[in-house]
Protein backbone atom coordinates (compact mmCIF):
# COMPACT_ATOMS: atom_id res chain seq x y z
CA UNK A 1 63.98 12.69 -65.85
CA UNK A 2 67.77 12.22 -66.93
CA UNK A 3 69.97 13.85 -68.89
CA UNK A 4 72.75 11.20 -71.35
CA UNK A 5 74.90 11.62 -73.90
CA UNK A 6 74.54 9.59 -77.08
CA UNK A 7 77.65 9.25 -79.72
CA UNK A 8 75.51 9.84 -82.70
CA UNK A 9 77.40 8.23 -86.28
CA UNK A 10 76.51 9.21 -89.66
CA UNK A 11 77.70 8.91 -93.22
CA UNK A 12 80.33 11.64 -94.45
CA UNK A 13 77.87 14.82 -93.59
CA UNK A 14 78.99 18.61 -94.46
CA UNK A 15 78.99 20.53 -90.63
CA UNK A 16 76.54 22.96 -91.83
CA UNK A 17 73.95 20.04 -92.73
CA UNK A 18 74.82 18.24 -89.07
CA UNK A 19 72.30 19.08 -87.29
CA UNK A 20 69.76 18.05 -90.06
CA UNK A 21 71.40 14.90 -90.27
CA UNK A 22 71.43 14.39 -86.79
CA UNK A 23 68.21 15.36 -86.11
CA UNK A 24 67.15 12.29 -88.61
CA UNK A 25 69.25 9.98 -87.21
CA UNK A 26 67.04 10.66 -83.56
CA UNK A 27 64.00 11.08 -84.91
CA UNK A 28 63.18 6.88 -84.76
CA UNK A 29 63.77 7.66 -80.89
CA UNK A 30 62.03 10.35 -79.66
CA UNK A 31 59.52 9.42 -77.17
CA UNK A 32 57.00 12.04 -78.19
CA UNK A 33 56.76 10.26 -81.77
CA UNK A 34 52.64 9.25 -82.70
CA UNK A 35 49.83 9.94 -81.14
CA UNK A 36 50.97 7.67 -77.67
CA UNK A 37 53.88 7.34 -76.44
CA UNK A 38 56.84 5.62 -78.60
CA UNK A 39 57.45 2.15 -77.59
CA UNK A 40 61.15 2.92 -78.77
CA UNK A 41 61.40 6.21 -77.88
CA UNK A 42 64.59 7.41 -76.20
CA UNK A 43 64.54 10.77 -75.73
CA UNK A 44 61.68 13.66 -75.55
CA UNK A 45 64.58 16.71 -76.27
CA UNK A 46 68.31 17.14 -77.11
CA UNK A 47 70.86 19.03 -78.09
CA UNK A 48 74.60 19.28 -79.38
CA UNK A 49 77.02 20.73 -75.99
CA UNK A 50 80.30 21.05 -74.66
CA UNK A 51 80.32 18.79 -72.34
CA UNK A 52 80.37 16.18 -75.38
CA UNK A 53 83.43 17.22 -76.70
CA UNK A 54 85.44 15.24 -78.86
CA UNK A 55 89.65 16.03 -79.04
CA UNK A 56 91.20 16.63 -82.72
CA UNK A 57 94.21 14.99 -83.98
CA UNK A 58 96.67 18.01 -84.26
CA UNK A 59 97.50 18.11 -87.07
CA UNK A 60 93.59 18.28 -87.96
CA UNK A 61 93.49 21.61 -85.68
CA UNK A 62 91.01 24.35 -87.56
CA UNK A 63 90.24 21.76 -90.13
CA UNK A 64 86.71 23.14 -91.74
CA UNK A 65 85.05 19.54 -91.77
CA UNK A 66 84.79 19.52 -87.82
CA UNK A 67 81.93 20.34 -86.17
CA UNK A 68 82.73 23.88 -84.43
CA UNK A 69 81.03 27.04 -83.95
CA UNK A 70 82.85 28.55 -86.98
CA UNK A 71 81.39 25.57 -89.35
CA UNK A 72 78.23 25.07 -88.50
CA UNK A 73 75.87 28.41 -89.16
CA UNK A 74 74.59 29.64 -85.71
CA UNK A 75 70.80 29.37 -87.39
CA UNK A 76 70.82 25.68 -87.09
CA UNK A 77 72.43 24.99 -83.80
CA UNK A 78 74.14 27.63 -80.86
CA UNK A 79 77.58 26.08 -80.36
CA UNK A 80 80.05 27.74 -78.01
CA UNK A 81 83.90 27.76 -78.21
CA UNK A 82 86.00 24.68 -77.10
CA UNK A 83 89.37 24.43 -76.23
CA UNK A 84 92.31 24.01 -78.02
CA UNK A 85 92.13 20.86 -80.13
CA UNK A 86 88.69 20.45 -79.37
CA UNK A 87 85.43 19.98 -81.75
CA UNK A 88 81.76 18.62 -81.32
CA UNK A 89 82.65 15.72 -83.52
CA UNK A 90 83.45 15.31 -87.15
CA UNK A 91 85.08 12.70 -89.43
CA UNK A 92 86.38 9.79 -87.30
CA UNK A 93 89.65 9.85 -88.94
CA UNK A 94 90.30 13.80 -87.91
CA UNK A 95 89.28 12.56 -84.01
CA UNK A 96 91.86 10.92 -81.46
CA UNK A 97 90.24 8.66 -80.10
CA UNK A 98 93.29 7.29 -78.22
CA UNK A 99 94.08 11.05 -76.75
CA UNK A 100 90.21 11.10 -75.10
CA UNK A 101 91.23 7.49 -73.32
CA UNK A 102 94.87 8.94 -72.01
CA UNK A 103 92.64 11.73 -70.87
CA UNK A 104 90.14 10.13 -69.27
CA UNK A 105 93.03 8.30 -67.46
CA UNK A 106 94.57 10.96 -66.39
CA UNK A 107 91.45 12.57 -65.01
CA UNK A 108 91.00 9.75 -63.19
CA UNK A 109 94.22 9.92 -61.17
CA UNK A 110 93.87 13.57 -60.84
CA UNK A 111 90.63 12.92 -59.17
CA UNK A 112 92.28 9.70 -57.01
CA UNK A 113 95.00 12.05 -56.11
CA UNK A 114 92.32 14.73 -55.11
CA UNK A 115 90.31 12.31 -53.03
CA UNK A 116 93.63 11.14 -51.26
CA UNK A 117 94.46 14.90 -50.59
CA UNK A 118 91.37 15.77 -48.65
CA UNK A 119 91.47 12.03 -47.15
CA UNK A 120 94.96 12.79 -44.99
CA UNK A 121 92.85 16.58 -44.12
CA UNK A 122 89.76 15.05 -42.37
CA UNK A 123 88.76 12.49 -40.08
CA UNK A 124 87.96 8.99 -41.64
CA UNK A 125 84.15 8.81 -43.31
CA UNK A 126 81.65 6.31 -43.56
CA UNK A 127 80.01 5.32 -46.39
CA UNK A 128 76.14 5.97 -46.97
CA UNK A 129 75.42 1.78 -46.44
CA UNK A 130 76.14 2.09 -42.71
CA UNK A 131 73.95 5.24 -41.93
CA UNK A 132 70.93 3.40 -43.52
CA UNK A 133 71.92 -0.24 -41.87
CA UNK A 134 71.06 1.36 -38.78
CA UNK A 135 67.88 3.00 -40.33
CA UNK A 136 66.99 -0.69 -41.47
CA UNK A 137 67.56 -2.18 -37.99
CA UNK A 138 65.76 0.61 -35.84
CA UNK A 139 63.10 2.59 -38.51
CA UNK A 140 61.06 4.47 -36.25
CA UNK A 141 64.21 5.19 -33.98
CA UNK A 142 66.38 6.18 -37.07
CA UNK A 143 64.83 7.62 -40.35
CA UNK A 144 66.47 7.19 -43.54
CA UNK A 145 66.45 10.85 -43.82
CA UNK A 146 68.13 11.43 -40.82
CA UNK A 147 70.67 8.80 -42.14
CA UNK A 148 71.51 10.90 -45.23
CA UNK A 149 72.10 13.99 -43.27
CA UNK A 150 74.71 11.97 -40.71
CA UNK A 151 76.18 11.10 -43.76
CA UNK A 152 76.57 13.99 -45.55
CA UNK A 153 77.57 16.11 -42.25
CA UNK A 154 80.98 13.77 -42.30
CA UNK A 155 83.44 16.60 -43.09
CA UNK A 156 84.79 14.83 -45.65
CA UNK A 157 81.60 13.98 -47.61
CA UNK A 158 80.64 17.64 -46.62
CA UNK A 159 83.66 18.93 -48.48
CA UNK A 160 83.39 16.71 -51.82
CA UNK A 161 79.72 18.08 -51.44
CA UNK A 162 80.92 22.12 -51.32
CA UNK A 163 83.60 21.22 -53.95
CA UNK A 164 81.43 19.55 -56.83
CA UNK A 165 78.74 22.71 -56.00
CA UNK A 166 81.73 25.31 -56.96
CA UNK A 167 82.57 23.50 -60.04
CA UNK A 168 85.83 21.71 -58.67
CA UNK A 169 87.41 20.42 -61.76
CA UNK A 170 88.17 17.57 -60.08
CA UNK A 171 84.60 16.61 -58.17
CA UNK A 172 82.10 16.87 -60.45
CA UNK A 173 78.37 16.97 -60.02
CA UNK A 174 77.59 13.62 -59.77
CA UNK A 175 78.93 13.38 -55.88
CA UNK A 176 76.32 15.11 -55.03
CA UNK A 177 74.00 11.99 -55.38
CA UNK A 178 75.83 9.22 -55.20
CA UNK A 179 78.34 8.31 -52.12
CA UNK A 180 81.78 9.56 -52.78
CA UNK A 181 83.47 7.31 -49.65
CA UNK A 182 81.40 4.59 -51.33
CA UNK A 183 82.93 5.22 -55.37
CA UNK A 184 86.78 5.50 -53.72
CA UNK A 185 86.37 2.72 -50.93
CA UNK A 186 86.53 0.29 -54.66
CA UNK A 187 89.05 -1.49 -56.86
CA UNK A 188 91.10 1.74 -58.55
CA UNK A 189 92.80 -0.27 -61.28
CA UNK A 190 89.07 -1.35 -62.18
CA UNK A 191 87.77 2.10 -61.64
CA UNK A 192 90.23 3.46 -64.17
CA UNK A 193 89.29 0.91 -66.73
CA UNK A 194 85.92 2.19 -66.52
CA UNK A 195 86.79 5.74 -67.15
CA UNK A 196 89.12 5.07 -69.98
CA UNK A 197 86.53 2.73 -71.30
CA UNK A 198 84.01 5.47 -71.53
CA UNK A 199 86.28 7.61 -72.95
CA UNK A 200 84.58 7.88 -76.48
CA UNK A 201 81.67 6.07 -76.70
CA UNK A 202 79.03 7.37 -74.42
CA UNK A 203 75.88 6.04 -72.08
CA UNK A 204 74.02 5.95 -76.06
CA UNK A 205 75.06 4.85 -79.67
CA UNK A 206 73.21 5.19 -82.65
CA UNK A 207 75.05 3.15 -85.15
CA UNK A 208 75.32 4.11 -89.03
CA UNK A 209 72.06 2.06 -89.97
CA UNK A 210 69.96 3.84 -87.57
CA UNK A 211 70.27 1.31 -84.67
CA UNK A 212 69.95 2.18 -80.77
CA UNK A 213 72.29 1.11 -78.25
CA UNK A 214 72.72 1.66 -74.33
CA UNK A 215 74.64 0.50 -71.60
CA UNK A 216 71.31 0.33 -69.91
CA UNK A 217 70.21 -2.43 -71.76
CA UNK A 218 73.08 -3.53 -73.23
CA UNK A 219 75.01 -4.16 -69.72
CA UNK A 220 78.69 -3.81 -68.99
CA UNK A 221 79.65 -5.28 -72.11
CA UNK A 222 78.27 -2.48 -74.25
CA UNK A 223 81.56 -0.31 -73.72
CA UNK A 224 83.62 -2.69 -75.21
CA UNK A 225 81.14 -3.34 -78.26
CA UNK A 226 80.75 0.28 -79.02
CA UNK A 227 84.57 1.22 -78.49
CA UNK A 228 85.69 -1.70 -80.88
CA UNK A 229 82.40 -0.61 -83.58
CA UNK A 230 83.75 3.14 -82.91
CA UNK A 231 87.35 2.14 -83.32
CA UNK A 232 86.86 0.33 -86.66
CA UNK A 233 84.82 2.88 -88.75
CA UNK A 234 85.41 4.48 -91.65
CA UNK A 235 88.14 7.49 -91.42
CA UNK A 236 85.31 9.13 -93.44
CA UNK A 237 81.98 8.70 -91.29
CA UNK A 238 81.12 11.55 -88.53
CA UNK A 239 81.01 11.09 -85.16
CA UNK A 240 78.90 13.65 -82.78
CA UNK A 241 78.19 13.35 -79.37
CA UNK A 242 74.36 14.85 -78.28
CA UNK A 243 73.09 15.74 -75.11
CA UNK A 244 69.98 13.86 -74.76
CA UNK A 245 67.11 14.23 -72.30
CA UNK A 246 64.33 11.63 -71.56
């Protein structure tokens, strides 16, 4: 079971009718779909969150076609406040699309910086592949589990661990399962490309005629497809992003 986002786009839409529309746009994809199980199907619930946020141009701030918990009747979907210059999505030519890349780059070095902070307070770690090389040379002598606990008693894995738990802005969730020493032991300049990369368009597209797109079976070169498609739309067409579960 996972949880994605997908960038849903759709023709100029009202925010009241939104979820309607977006809900039509999925339907295709949901794995629940017929009597056995959709062949296509992406998705088996979702939902329009936070954590999908898109930024506003500013001088687009409290504009009433933006999707936002004032514009879009609490009946037909429970949205939360954002932040300032903050919406769920709306008309692409209201979003700024080059202020989510600057701060995903940002975020990035915050995190870097972060990571090198903690780095000159605890004793050099080892990544995850070494605890389970020596599983893989001596398995009854040295279980995998017992290499996953080594790993994560490091104090420095321990404290990424205890950070991303306690909702560290910089350390998010995702440390908890995959190998922090690992992510930061890599290329930055390349990691940073990533991030900024995946700024707007997420792990999902749904493009204006109804077509499905991933980076899982699309490969790395999805990001740069669906940031150029998302770049060159129509100042007109909507842009949401959805939580989706599957």
């Amino acid at each position: 079971m996972t949880k994605f986002y997908a960038t849903v786009c759709l023709p100029p839409t009202a925010p009241r009718k939104i979820p309607k529309a977006v809900a039509a746009a999925l339907a295709p994809y949901d794995l629940n779909l017929g009597r056995e199980l959709n062949p296509v199907g992406r998705w088996d619930w979702w939902a329009i969150r936070a954590g999908g946020a898109c930024l506003v141009l500013p001088q687009y701030e409290g504009d009433r076609r933006l999707v936002t918990a004032s514009t879009v009747p609490r009946r037909k979907a429970d949205l939360g406040p954002l932040g300032p210059l903050e919406c769920y999505g709306g008309p692409r030519g209201l979003l700024d699309f080059d202020g989510m890349r600057q701060r995903a780059g940002h975020s990035y070095d915050a995190l870097l910086d972060a990571w090198t902070g903690l780095s000159a307070e605890h004793p050099p770690a080892r990544p995850l592949t070494e605890f389970l090389a020596r599983h893989e040379a001596d398995p009854e002598g040295y279980s995998a589990e017992e290499a996953r606990k080594d790993h994560l008693a490091q104090p420095l894995v321990q404290e990424v661990a205890q950070r991303a738990v306690a909702g560290d802005p910089h350390f998010g969730m995702s440390f908890l399962v995959n190998d922090p020493v690992a992510y930061f032991a890599g290329e930055h300049g390349e990691a940073r490309m990533w991030a900024v990369r995946g700024a707007v368009p997420n792990h999902a597209l749904v493009t204006l005629d109804g077509a499905w797109t991933d980076a899982g079976t699309e490969g790395a070169g999805y990001w740069e497809r669906a940031d150029r498609l998302l770049d060159g739309l129509d100042a007109e067409t909507v842009v949401l992003n959805v939580l989706c579960h599957s």
